[in-house]
PDB file of N, CA and C in Angstrom:
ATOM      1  N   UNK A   1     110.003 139.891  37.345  1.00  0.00           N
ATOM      2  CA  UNK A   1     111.396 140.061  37.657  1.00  0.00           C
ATOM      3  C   UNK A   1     111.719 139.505  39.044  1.00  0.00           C
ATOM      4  N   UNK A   2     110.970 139.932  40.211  1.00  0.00           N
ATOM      5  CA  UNK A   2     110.578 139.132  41.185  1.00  0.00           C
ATOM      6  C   UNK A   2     111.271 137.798  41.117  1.00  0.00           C
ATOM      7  N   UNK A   3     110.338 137.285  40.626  1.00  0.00           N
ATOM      8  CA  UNK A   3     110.432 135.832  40.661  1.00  0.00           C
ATOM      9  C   UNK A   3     111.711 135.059  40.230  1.00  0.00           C
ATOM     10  N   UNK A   4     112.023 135.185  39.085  1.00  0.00           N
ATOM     11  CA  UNK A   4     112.942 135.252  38.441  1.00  0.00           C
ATOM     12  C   UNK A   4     114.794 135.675  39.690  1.00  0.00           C
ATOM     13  N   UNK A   5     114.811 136.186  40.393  1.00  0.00           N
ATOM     14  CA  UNK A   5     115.334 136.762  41.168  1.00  0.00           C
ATOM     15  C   UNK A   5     115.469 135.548  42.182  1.00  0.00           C
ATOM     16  N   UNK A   6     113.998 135.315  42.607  1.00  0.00           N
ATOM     17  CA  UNK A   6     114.181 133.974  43.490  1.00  0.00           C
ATOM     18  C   UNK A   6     114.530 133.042  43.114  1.00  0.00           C
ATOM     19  N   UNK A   7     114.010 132.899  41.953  1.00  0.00           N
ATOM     20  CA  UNK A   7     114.316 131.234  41.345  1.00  0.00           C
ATOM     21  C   UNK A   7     115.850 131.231  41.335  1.00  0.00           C
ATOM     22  N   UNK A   8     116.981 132.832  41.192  1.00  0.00           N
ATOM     23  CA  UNK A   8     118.118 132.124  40.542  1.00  0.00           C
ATOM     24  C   UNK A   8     119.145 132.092  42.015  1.00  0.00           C
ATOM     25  N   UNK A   9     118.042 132.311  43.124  1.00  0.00           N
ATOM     26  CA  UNK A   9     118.688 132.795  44.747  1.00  0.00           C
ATOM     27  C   UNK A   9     118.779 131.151  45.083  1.00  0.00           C
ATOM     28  N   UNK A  10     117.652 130.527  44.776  1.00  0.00           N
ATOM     29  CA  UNK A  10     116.886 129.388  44.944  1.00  0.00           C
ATOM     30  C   UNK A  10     118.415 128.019  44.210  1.00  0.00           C
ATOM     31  N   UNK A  11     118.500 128.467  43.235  1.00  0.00           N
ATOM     32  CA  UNK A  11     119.431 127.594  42.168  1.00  0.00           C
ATOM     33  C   UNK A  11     120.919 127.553  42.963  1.00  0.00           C
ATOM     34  N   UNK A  12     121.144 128.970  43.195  1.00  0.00           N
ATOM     35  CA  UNK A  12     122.452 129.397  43.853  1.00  0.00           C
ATOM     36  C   UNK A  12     122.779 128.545  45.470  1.00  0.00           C
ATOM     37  N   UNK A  13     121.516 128.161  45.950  1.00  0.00           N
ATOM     38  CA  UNK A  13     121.825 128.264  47.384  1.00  0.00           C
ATOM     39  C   UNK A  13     121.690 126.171  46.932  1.00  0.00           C
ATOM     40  N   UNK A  14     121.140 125.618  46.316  1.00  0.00           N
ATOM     41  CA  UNK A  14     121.022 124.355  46.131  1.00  0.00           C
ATOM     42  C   UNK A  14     122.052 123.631  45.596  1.00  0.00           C
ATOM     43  N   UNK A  15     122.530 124.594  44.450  1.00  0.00           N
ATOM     44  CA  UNK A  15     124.272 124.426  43.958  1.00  0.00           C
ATOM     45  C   UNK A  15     125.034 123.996  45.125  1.00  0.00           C
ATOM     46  N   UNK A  16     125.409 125.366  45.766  1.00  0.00           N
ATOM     47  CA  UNK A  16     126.131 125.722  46.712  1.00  0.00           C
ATOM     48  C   UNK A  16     125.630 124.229  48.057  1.00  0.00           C
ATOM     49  N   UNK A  17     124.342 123.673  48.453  1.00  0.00           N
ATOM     50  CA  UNK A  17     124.634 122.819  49.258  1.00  0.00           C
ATOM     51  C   UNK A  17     124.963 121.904  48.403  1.00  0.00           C
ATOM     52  N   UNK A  18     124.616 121.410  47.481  1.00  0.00           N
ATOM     53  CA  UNK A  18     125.198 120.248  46.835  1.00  0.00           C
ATOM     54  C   UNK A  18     126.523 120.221  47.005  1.00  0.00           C
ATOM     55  N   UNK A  19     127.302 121.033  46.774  1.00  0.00           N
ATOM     56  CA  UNK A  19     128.695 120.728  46.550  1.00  0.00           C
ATOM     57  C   UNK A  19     129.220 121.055  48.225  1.00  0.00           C
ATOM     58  N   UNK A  20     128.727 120.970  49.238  1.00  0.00           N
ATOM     59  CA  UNK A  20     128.624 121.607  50.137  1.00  0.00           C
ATOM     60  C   UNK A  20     129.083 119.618  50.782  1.00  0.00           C
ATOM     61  N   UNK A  21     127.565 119.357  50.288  1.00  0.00           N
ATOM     62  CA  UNK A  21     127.354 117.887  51.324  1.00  0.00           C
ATOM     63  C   UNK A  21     128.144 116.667  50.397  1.00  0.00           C
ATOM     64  N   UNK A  22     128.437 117.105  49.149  1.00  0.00           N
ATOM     65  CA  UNK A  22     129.605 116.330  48.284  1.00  0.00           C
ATOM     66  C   UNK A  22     131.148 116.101  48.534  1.00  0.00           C
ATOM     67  N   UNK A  23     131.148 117.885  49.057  1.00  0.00           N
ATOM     68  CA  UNK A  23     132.818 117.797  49.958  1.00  0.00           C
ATOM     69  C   UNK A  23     132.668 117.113  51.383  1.00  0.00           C
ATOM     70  N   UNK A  24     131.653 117.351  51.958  1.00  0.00           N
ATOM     71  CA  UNK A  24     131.542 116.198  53.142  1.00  0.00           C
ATOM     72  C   UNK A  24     131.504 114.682  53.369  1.00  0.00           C
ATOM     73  N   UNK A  25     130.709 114.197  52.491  1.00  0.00           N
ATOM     74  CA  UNK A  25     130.829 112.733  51.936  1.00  0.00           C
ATOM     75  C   UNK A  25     132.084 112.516  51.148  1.00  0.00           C
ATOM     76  N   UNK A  26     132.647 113.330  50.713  1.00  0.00           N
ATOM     77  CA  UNK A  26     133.836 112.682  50.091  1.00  0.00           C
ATOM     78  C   UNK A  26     134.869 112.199  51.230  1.00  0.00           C
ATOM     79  N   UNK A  27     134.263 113.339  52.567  1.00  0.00           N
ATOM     80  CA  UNK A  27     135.973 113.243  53.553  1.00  0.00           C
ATOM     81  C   UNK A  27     135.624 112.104  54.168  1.00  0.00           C
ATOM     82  N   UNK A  28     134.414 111.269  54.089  1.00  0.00           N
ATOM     83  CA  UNK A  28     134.130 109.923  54.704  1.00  0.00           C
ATOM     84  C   UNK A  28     134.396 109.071  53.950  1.00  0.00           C
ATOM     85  N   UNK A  29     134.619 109.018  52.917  1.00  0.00           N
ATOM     86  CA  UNK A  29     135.153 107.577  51.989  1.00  0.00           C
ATOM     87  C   UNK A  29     136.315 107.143  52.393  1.00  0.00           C
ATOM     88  N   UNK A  30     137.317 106.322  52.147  1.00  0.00           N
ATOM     89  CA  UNK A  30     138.486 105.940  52.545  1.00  0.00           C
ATOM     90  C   UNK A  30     139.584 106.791  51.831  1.00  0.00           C
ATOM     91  N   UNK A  31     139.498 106.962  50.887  1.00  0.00           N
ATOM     92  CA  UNK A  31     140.251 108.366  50.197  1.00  0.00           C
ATOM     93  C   UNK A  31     140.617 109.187  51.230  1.00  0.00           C
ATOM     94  N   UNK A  32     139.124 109.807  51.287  1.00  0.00           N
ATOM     95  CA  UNK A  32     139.102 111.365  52.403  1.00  0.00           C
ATOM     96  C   UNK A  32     139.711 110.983  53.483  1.00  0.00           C
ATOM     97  N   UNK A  33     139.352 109.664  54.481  1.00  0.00           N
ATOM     98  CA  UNK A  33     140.095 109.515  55.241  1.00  0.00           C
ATOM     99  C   UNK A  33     141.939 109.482  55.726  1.00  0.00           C
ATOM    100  N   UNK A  34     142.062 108.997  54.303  1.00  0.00           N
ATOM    101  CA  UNK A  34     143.557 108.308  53.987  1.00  0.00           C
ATOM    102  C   UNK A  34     144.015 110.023  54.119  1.00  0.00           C
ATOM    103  N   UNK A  35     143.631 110.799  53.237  1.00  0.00           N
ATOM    104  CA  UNK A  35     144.269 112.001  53.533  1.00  0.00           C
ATOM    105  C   UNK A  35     143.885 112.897  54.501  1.00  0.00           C
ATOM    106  N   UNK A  36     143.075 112.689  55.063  1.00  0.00           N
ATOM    107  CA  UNK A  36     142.983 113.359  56.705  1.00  0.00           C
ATOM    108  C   UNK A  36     143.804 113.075  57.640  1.00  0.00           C
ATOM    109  N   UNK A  37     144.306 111.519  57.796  1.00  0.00           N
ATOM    110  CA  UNK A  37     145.234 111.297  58.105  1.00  0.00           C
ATOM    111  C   UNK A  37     146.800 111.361  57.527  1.00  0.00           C
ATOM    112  N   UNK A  38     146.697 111.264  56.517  1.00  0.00           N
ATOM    113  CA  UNK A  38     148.058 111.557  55.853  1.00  0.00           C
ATOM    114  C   UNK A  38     148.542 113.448  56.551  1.00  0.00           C
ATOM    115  N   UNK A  39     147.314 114.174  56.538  1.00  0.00           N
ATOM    116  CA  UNK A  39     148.053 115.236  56.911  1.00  0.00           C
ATOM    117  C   UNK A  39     147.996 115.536  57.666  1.00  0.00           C
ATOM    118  N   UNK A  40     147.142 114.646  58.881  1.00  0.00           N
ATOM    119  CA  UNK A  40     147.337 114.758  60.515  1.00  0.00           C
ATOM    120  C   UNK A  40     148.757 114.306  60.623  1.00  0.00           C
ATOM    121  N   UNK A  41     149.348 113.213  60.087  1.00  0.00           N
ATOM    122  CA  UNK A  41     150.588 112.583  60.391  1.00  0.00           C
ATOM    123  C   UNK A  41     151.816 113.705  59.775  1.00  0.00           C
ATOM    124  N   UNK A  42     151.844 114.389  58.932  1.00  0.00           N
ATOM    125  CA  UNK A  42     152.145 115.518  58.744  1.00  0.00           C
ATOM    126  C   UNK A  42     152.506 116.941  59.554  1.00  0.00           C
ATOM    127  N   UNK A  43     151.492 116.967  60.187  1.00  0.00           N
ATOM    128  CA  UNK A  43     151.476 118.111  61.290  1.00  0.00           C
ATOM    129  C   UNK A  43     151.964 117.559  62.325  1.00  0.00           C
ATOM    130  N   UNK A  44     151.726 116.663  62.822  1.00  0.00           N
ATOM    131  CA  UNK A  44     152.277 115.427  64.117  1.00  0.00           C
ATOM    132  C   UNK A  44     154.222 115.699  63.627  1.00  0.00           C
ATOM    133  N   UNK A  45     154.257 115.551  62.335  1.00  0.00           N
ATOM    134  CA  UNK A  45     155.914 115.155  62.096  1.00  0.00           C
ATOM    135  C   UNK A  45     156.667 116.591  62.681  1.00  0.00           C
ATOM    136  N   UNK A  46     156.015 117.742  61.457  1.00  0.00           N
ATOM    137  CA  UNK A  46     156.383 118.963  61.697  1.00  0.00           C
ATOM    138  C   UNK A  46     156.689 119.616  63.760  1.00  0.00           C
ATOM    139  N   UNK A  47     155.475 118.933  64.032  1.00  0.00           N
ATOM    140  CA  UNK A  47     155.582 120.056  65.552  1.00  0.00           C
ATOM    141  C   UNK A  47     156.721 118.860  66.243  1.00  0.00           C
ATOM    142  N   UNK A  48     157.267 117.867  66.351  1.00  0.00           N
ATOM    143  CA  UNK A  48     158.139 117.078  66.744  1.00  0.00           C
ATOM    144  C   UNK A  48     159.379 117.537  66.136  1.00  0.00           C
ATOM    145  N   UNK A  49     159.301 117.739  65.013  1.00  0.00           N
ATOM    146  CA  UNK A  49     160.618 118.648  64.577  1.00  0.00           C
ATOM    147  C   UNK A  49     160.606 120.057  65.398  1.00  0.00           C
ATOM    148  N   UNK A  50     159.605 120.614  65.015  1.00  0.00           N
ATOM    149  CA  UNK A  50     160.180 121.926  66.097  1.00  0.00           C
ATOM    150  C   UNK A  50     160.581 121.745  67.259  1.00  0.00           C
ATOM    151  N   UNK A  51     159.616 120.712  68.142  1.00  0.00           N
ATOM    152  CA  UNK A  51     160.016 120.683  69.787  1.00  0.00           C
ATOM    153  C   UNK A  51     161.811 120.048  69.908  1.00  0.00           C
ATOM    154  N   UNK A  52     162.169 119.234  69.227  1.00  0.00           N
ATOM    155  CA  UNK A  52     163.398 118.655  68.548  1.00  0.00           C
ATOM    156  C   UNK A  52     164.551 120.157  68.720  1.00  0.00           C
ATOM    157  N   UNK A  53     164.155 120.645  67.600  1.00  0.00           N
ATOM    158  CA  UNK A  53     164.717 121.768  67.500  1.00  0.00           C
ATOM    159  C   UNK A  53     164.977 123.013  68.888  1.00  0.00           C
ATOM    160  N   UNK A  54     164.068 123.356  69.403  1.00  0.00           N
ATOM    161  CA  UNK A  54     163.935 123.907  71.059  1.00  0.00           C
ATOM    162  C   UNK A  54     164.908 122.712  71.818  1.00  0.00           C
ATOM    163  N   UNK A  55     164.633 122.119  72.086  1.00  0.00           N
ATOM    164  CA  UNK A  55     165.542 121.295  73.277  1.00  0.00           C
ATOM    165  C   UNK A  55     166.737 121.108  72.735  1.00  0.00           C
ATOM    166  N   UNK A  56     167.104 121.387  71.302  1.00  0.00           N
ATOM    167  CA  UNK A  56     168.829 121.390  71.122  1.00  0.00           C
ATOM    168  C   UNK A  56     169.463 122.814  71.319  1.00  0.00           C
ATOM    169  N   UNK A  57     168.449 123.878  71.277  1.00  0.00           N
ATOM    170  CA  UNK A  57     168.749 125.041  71.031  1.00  0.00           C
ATOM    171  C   UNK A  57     169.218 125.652  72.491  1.00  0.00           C
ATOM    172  N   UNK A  58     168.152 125.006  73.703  1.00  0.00           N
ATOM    173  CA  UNK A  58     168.473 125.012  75.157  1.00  0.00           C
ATOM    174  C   UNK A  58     169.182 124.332  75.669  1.00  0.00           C
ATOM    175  N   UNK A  59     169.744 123.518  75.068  1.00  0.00           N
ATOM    176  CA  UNK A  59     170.489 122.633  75.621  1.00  0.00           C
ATOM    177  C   UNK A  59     171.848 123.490  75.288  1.00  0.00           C
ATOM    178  N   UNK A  60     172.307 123.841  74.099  1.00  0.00           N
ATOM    179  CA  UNK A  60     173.431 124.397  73.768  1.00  0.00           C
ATOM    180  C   UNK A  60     173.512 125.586  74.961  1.00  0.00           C
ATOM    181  N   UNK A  61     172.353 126.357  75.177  1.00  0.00           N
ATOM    182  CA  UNK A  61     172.104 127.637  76.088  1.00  0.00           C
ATOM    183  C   UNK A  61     172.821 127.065  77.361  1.00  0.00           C
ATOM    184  N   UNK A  62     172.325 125.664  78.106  1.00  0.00           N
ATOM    185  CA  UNK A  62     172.405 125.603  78.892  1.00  0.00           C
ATOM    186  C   UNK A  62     174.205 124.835  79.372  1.00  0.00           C
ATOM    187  N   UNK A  63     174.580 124.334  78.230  1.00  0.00           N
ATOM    188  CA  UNK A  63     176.064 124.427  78.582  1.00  0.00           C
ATOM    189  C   UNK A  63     176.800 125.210  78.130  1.00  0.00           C
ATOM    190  N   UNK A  64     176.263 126.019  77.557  1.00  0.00           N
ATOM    191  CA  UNK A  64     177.133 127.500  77.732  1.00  0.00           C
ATOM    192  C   UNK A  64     177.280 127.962  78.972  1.00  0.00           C
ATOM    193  N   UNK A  65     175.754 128.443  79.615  1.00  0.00           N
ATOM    194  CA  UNK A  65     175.482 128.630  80.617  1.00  0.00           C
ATOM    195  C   UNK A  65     176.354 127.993  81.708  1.00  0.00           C
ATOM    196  N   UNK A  66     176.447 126.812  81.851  1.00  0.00           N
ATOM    197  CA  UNK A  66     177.192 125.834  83.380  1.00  0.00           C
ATOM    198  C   UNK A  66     178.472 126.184  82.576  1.00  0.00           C
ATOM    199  N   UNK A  67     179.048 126.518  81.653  1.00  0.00           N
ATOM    200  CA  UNK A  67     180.643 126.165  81.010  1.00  0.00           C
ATOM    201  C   UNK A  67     181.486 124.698  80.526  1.00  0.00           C
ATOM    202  N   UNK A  68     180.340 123.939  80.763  1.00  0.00           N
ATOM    203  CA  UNK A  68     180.485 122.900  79.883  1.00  0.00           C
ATOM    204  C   UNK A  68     181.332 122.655  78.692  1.00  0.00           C
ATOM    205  N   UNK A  69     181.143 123.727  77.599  1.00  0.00           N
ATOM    206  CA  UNK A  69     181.686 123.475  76.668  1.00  0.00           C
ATOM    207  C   UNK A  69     183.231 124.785  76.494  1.00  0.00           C
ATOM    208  N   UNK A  70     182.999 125.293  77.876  1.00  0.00           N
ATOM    209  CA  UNK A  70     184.185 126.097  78.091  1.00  0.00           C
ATOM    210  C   UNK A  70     185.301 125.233  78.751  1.00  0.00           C
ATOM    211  N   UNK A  71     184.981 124.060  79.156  1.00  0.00           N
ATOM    212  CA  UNK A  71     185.907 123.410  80.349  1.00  0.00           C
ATOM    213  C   UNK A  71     185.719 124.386  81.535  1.00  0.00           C
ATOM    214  N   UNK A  72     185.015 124.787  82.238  1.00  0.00           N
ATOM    215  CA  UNK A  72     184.809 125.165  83.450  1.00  0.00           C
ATOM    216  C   UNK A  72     184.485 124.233  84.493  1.00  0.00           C
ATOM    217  N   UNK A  73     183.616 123.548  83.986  1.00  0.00           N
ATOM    218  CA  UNK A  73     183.177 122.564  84.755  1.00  0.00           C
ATOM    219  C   UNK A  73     182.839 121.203  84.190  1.00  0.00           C
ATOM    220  N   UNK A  74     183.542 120.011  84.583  1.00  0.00           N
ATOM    221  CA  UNK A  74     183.209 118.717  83.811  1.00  0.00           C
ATOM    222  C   UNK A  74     181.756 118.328  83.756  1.00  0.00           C
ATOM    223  N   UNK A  75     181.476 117.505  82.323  1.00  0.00           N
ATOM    224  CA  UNK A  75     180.021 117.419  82.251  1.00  0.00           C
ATOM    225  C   UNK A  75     179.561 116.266  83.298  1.00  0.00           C
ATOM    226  N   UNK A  76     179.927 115.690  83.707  1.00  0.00           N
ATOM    227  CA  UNK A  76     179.540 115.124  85.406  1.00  0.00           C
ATOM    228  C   UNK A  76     179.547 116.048  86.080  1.00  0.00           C
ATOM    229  N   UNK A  77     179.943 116.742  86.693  1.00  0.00           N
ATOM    230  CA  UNK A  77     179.307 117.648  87.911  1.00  0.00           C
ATOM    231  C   UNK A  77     178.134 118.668  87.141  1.00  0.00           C
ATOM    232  N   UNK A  78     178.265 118.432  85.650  1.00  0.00           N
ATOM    233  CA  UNK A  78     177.185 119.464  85.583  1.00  0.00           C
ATOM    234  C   UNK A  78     175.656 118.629  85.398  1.00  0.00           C
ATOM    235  N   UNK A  79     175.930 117.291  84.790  1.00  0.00           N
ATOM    236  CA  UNK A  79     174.674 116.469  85.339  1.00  0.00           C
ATOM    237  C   UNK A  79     173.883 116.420  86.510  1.00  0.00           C
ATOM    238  N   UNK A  80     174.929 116.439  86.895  1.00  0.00           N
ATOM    239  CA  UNK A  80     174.790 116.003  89.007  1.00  0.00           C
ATOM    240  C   UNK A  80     174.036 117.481  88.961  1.00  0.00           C
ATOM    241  N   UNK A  81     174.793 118.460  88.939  1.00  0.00           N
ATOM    242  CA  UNK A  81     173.895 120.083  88.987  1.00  0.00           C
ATOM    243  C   UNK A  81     172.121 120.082  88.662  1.00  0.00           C
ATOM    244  N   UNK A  82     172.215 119.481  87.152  1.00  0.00           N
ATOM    245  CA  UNK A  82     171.048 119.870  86.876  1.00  0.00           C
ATOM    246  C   UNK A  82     169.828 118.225  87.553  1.00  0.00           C
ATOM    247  N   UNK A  83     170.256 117.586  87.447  1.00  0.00           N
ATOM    248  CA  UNK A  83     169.678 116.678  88.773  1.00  0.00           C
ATOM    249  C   UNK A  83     169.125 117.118  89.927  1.00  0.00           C
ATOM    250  N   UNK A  84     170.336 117.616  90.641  1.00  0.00           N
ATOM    251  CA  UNK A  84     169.752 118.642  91.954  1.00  0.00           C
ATOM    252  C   UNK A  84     170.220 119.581  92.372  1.00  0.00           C
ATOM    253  N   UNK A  85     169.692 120.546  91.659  1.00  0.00           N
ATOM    254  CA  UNK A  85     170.333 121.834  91.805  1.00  0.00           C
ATOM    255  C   UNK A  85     170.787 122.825  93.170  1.00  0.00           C
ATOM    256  N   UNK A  86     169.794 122.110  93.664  1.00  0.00           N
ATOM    257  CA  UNK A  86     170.323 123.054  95.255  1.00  0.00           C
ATOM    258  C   UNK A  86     171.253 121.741  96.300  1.00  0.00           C
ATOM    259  N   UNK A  87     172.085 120.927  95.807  1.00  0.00           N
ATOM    260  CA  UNK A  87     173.009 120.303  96.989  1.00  0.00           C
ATOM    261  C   UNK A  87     173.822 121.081  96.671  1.00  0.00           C
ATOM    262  N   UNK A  88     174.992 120.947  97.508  1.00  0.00           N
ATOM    263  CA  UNK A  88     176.251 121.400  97.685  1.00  0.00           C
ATOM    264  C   UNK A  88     177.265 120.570  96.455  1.00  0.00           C
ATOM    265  N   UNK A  89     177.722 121.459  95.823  1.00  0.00           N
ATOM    266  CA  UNK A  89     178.975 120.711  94.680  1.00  0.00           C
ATOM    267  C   UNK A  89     180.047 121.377  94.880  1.00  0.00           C
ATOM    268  N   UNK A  90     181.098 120.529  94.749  1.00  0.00           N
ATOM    269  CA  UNK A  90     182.848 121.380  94.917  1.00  0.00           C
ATOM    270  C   UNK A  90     183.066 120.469  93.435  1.00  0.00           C
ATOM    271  N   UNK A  91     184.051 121.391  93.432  1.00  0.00           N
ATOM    272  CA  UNK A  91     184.833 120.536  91.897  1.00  0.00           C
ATOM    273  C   UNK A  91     186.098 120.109  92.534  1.00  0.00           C
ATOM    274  N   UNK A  92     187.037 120.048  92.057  1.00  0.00           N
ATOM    275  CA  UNK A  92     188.662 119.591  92.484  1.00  0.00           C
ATOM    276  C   UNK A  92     188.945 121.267  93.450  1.00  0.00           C
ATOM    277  N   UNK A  93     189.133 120.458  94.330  1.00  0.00           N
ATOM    278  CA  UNK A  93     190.260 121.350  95.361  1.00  0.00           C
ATOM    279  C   UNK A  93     189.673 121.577  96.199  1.00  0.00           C
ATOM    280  N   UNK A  94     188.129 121.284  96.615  1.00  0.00           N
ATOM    281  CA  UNK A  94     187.465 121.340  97.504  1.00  0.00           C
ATOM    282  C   UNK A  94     187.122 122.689  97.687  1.00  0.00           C
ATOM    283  N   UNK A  95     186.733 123.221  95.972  1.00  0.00           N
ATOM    284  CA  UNK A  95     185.806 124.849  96.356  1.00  0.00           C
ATOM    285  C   UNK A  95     185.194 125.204  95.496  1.00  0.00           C
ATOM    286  N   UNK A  96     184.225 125.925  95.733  1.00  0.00           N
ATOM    287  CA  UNK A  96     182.626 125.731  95.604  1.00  0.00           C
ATOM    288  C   UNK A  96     182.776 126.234  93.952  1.00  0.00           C
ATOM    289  N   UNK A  97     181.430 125.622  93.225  1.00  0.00           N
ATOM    290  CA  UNK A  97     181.553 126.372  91.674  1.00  0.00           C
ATOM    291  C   UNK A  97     180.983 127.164  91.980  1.00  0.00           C
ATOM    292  N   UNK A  98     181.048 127.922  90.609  1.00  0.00           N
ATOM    293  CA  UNK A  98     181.010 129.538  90.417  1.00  0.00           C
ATOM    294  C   UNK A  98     179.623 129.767  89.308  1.00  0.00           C
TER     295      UNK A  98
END
């Protein structure tokens, strides 16, 4: 019974690398490659869409924020702002934004 036991531990573990070093050689053929890259270029697309997505989402934040899209302040002086934020800016009338 022993034996029998090993032999089928023995079968199991030789299976198991075979198909082991079969899925590995496959990802080196040009196939495997083509789709390693196909879904690197994939993940590459996706995280460019998200970062895409963040910088429109802050951007809206951020002319809310200056009043941009309130007319508080024209979007030239609010360029000039985020350019350099610590000079001195007046808008019309010669007094200071808010």
């Amino acid at each position: 019974m022993r034996r029998l036991f090993w032999v089928a531990l023995g079968a199991t573990a030789g299976v198991l690398v075979v198909r082991k070093l079969s899925s590995v050689a496959d990802a080196y053929t040009p196939d495997g490659v083509s789709r390693s890259l196909s879904s690197l270029a994939g993940a590459l697309r996706e995280a460019a869409e998200v970062v895409r997505e963040g910088m429109h989402e802050r951007e809206a934040e951020l002319r809310v924020a200056l009043g941009v899209d309130t007319g508080q302040i024209s979007e030239a002086d609010a360029r000039a702002l985020l350019e350099k934020p610590m000079s001195p800016r007046h808008s019309a009338g010669d007094r200071p934004l808010q």
